[in-house]
Protein backbone atom coordinates (compact mmCIF):
# COMPACT_ATOMS: atom_id res chain seq x y z
CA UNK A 1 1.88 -28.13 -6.20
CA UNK A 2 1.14 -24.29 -6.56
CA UNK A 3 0.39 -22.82 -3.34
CA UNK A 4 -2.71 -21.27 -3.02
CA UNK A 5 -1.65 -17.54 -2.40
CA UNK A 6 0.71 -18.31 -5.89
CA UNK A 7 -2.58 -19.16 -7.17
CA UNK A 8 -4.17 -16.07 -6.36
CA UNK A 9 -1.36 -13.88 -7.08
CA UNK A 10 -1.16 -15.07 -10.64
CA UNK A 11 -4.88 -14.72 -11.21
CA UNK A 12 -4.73 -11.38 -9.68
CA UNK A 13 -2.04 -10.44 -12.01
CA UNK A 14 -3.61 -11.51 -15.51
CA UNK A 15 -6.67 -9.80 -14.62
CA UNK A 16 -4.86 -6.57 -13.83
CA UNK A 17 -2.91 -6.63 -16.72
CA UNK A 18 -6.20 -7.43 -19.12
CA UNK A 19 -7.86 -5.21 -17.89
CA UNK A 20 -4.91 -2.20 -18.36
CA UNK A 21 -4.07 -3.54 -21.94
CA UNK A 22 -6.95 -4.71 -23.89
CA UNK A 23 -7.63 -8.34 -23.34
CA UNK A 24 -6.10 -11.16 -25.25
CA UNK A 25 -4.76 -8.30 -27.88
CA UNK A 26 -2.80 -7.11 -25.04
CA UNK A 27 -1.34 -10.42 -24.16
CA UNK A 28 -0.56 -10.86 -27.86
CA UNK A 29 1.12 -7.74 -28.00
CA UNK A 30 3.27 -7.87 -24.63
CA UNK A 31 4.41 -11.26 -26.48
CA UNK A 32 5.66 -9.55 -29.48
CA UNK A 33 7.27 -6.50 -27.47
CA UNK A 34 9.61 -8.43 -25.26
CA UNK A 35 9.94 -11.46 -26.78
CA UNK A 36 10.96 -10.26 -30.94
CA UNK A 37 14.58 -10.10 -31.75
CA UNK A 38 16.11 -7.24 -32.60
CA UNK A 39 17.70 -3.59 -31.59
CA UNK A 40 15.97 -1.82 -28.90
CA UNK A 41 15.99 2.33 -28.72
CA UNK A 42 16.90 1.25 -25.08
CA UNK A 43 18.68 -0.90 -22.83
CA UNK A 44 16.73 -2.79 -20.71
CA UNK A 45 18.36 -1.16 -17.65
CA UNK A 46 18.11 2.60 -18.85
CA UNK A 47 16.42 4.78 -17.25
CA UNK A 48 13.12 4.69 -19.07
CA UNK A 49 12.70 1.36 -18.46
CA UNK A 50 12.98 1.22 -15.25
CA UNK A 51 10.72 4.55 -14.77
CA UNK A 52 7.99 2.54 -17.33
CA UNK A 53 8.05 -1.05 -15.87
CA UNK A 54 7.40 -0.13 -12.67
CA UNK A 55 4.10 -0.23 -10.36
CA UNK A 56 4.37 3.71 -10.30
CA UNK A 57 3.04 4.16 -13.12
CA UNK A 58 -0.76 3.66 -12.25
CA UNK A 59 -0.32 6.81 -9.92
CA UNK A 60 1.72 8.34 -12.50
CA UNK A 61 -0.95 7.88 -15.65
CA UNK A 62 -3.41 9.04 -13.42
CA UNK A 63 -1.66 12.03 -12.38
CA UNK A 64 -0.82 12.67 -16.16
CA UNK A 65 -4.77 12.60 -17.62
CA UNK A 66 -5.64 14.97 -14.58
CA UNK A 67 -2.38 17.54 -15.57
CA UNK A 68 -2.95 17.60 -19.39
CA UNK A 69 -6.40 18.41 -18.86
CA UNK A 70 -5.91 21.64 -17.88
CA UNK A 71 -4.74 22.71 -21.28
CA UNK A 72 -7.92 23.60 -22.84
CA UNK A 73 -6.51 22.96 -26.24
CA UNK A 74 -5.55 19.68 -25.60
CA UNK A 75 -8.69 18.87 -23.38
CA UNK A 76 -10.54 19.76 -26.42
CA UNK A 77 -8.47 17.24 -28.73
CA UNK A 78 -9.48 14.82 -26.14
CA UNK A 79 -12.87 15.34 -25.40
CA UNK A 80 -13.96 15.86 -29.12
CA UNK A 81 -11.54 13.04 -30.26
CA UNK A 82 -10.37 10.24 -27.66
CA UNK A 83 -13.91 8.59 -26.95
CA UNK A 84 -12.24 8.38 -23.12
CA UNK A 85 -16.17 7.73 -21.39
CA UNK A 86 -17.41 5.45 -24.11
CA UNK A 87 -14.30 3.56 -24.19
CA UNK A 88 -11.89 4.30 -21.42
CA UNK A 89 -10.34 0.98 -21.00
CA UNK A 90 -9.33 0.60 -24.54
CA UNK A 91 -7.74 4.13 -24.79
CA UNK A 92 -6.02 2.91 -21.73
CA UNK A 93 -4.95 0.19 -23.54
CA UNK A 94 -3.55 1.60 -26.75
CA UNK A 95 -1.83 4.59 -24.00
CA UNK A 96 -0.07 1.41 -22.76
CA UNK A 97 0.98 -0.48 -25.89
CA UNK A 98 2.61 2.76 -27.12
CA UNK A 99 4.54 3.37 -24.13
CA UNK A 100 5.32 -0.14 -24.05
CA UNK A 101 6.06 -0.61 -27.63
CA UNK A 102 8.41 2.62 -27.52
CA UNK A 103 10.22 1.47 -24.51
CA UNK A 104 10.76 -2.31 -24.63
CA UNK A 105 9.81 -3.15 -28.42
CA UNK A 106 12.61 -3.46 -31.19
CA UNK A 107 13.37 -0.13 -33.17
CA UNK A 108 10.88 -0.97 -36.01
CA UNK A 109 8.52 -1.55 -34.13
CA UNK A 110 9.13 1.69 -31.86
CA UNK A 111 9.02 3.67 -34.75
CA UNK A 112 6.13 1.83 -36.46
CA UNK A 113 4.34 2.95 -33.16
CA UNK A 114 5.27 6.63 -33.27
CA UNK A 115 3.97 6.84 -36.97
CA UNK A 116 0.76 5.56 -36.56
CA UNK A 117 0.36 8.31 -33.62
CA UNK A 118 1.19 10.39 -35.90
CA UNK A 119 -0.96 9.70 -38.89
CA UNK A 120 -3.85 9.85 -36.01
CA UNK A 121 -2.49 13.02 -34.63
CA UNK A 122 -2.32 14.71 -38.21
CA UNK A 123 -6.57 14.15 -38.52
CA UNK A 124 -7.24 15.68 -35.19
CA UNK A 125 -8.11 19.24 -35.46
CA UNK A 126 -11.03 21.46 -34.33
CA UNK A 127 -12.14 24.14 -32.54
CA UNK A 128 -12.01 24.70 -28.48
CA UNK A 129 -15.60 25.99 -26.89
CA UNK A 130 -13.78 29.58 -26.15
CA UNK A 131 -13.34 29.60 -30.10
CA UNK A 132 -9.84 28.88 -30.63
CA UNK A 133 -8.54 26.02 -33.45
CA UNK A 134 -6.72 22.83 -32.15
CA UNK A 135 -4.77 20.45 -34.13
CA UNK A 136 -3.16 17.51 -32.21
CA UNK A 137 -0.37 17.70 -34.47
CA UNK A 138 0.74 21.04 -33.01
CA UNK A 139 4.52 21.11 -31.47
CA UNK A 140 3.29 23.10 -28.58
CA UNK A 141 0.52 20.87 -27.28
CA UNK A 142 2.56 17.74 -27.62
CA UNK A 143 5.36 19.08 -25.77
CA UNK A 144 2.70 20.22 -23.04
CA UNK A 145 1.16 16.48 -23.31
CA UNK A 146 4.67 15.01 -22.95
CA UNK A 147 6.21 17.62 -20.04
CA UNK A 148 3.00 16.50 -18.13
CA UNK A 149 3.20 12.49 -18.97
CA UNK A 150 7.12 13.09 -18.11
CA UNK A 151 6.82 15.48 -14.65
CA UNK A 152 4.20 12.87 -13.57
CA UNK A 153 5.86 9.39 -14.97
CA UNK A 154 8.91 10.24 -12.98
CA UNK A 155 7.64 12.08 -9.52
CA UNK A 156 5.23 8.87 -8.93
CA UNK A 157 8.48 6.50 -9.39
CA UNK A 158 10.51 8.78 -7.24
CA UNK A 159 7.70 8.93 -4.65
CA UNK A 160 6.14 4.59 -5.09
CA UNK A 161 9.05 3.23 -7.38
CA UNK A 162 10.70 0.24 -6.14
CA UNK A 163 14.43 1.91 -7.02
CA UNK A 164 14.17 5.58 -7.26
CA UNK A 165 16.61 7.32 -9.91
CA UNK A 166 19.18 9.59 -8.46
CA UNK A 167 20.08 12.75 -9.61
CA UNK A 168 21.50 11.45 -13.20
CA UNK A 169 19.21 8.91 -13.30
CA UNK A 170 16.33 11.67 -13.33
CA UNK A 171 18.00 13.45 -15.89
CA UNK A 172 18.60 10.44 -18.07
CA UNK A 173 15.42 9.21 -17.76
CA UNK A 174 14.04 12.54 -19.27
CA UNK A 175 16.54 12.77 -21.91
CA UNK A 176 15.39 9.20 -23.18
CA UNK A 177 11.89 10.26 -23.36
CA UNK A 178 12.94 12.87 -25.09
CA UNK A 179 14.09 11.45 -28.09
CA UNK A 180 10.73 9.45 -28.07
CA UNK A 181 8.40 12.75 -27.90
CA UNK A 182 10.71 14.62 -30.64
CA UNK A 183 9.75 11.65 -33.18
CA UNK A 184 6.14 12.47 -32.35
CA UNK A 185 6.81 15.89 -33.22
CA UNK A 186 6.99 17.83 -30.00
CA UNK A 187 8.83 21.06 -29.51
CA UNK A 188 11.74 21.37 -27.79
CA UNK A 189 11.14 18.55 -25.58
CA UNK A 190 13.34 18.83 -21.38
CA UNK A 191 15.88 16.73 -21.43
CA UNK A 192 16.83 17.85 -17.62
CA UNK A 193 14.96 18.50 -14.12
CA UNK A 194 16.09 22.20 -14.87
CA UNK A 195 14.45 22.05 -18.29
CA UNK A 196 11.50 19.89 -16.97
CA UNK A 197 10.95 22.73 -14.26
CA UNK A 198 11.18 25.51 -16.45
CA UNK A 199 8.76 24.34 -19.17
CA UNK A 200 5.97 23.50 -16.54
CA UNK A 201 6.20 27.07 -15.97
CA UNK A 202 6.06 28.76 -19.52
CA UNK A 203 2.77 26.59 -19.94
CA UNK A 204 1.04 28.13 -16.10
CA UNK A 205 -0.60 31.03 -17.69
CA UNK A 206 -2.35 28.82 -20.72
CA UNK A 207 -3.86 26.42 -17.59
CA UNK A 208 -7.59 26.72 -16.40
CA UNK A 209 -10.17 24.83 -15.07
CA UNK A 210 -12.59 24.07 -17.67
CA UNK A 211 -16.05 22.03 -17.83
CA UNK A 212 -14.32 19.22 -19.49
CA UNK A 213 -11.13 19.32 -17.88
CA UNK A 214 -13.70 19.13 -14.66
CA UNK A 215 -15.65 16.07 -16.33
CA UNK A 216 -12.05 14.39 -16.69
CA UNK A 217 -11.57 14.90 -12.78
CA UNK A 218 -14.85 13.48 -12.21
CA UNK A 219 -14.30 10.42 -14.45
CA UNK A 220 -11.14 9.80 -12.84
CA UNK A 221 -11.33 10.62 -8.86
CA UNK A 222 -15.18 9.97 -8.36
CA UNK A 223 -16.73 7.88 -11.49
CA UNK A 224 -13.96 4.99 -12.40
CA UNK A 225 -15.36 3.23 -14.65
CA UNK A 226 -15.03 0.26 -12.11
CA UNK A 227 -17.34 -2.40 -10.23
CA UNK A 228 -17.83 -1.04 -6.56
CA UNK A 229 -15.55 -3.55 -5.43
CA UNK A 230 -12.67 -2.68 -7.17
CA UNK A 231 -13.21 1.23 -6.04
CA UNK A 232 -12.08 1.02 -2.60
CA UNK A 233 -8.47 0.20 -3.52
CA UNK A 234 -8.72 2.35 -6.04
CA UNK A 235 -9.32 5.37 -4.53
CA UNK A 236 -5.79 5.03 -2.74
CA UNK A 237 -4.54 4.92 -6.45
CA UNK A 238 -6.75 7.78 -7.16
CA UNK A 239 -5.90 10.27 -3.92
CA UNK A 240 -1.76 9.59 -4.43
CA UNK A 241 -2.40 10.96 -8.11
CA UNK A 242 -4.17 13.92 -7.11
CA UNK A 243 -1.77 14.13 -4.10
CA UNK A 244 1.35 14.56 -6.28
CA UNK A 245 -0.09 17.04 -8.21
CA UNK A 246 1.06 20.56 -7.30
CA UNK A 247 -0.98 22.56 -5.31
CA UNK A 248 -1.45 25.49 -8.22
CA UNK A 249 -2.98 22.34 -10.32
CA UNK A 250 -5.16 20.75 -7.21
CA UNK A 251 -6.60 24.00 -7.12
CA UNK A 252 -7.79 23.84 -10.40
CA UNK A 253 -9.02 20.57 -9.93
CA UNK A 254 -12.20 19.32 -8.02
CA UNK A 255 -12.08 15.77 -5.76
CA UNK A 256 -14.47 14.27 -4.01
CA UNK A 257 -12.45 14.43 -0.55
CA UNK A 258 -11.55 17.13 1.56
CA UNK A 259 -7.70 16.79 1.51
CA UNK A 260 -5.52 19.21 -0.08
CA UNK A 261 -1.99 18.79 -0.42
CA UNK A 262 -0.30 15.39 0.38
CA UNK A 263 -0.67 14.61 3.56
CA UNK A 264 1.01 11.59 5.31
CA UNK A 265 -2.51 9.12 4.90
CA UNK A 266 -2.31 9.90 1.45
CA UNK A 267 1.38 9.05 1.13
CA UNK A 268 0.92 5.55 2.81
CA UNK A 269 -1.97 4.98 0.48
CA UNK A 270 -0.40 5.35 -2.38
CA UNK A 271 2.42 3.19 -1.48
CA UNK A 272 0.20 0.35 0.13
CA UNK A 273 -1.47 0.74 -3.70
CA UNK A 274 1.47 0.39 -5.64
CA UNK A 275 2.78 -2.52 -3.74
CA UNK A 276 -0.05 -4.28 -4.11
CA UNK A 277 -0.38 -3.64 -7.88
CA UNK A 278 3.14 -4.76 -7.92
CA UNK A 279 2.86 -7.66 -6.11
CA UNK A 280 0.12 -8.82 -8.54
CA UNK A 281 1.77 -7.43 -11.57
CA UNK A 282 4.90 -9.88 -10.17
CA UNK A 283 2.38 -13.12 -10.97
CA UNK A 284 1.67 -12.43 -14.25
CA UNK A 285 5.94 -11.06 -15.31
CA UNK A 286 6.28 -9.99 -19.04
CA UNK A 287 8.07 -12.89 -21.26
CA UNK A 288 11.52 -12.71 -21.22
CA UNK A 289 13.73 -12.60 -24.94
CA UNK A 290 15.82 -15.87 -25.33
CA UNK A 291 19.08 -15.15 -24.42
């Protein structure tokens, strides 16, 4: 007989995992990506899979939305395009499904993934409130949208990850991703920590605070789009993202708590977050492919 906390853990973990993907469509599509036959761009013990299966990566997507948005270019793709108040859980969703579909899914299906981002991408253009024409196609922004994904992805696993990478792991891992944001079209995408480093800094001087990169910050640290009683634990999730972000970019960014920097309370939060998401996330385990 299932044990009651087995009980609990499993319902904990479908819910979670709904609520992240998009419902039954999310269920049908986690079936599909682990379970089809077929070539995968990846082993399933690279690098990027271990960086993109792990409980890390709710500090790390959160970390992500609050970096990109200080590109006012591509905070004005989002905020003109995405829909992210009226419909934040499914663009959380589809955000999922394409990382999972480019990391566990067969290669067709990767690359079926990639080119419907990219027929989206290639009808997103407009102009940015200090006058300047966007187009979400545009090497340059999607190499800043993937060096922030990427910088955040990996420094939430190296900080919450189960198994951190080592040195070569960190490298791999970015060299894999790589190859996925160069068949979306990115420029010149890192492939190394040295690389990785150096292209967060030729972006510094095109960051700002903005009113919508502001109303992102809001949405994410002080307005989840959550029922009160899911918002306590999730402001541990919310202060470890904002925690890992460098202190140039937390100063550009407003939160609704007086801690700067990453202090050790903010640390242990974010780990007693991610082991709980992983502990439920371990109830509800993705199908495995038949051997």
């Amino acid at each position: 007989m299932r044990s009651p906390l087995r009980h609990l853990q499993r319902r904990a973990g479908r819910q979670l995992f709904e609520q992240v993907s998009g419902g039954s469509a999310g269920r049908a599509a986690r079936e599909r990506i682990h379970t089809s036959p077929g070539p995968r761009w990846f082993a399933d013990d690279s690098a990027i899979a271990r960086v993109h299966g792990d409980a890390s990566m709710f500090v790390g997507g959160v970390r992500a939305l609050l970096l990109q948005s200080l590109h006012p270019l591509a905070m004005a793709a989002v905020a003109d395009h995405s829909g992210y108040r009226g419909d934040p859980w499914g663009r959380l969703g589809r955000t999922s499904t394409f990382l999972a579909e480019t990391t566990f899914a067969t290669a067709d299906d990767a690359q079926r993934a990639v080119d419907v981002v990219r027929a989206v991408h290639a009808r997103v253009a407009g102009v940015a409130p200090d006058g300047r024409p966007y187009a979400a196609d545009d090497p340059w922004l999607l190499r800043w949208v993937h060096v922030a994904e990427v910088d955040s992805f990996l420094g939430a696993h190296q900080r919450y990850g189960r198994r951190p990478l080592d040195g070569a792991g960190c490298d791999a891992y970015l060299a894999e991703t790589a190859t996925v944001a160069e068949r979306l079209g990115a420029d010149r995408p890192p492939r190394s920590r040295t690389e990785l480093r150096k292209a967060l800094d030729e972006y510094r001087d095109e960051l700002a605070a903005t009113d919508a990169s502001r109303d992102v910050a809001r949405f994410l640290l002080a307005e989840p789009p959550l029922p009160w009683t899911a918002r306590g634990p999730y402001v541990l999730l919310a202060a470890a993202s904002y925690g890992a972000l460098p202190r140039w970019a937390q100063e550009l960014t407003p939160a609704p708590w007086p801690l700067r920097g990453e202090p050790a309370p903010v640390r242990a939060g974010g780990h007693l977050a991610t082991r709980a998401i992983r502990w439920a996330l371990a109830g509800d385990p993705p199908p495995r492919r038949p051997a």
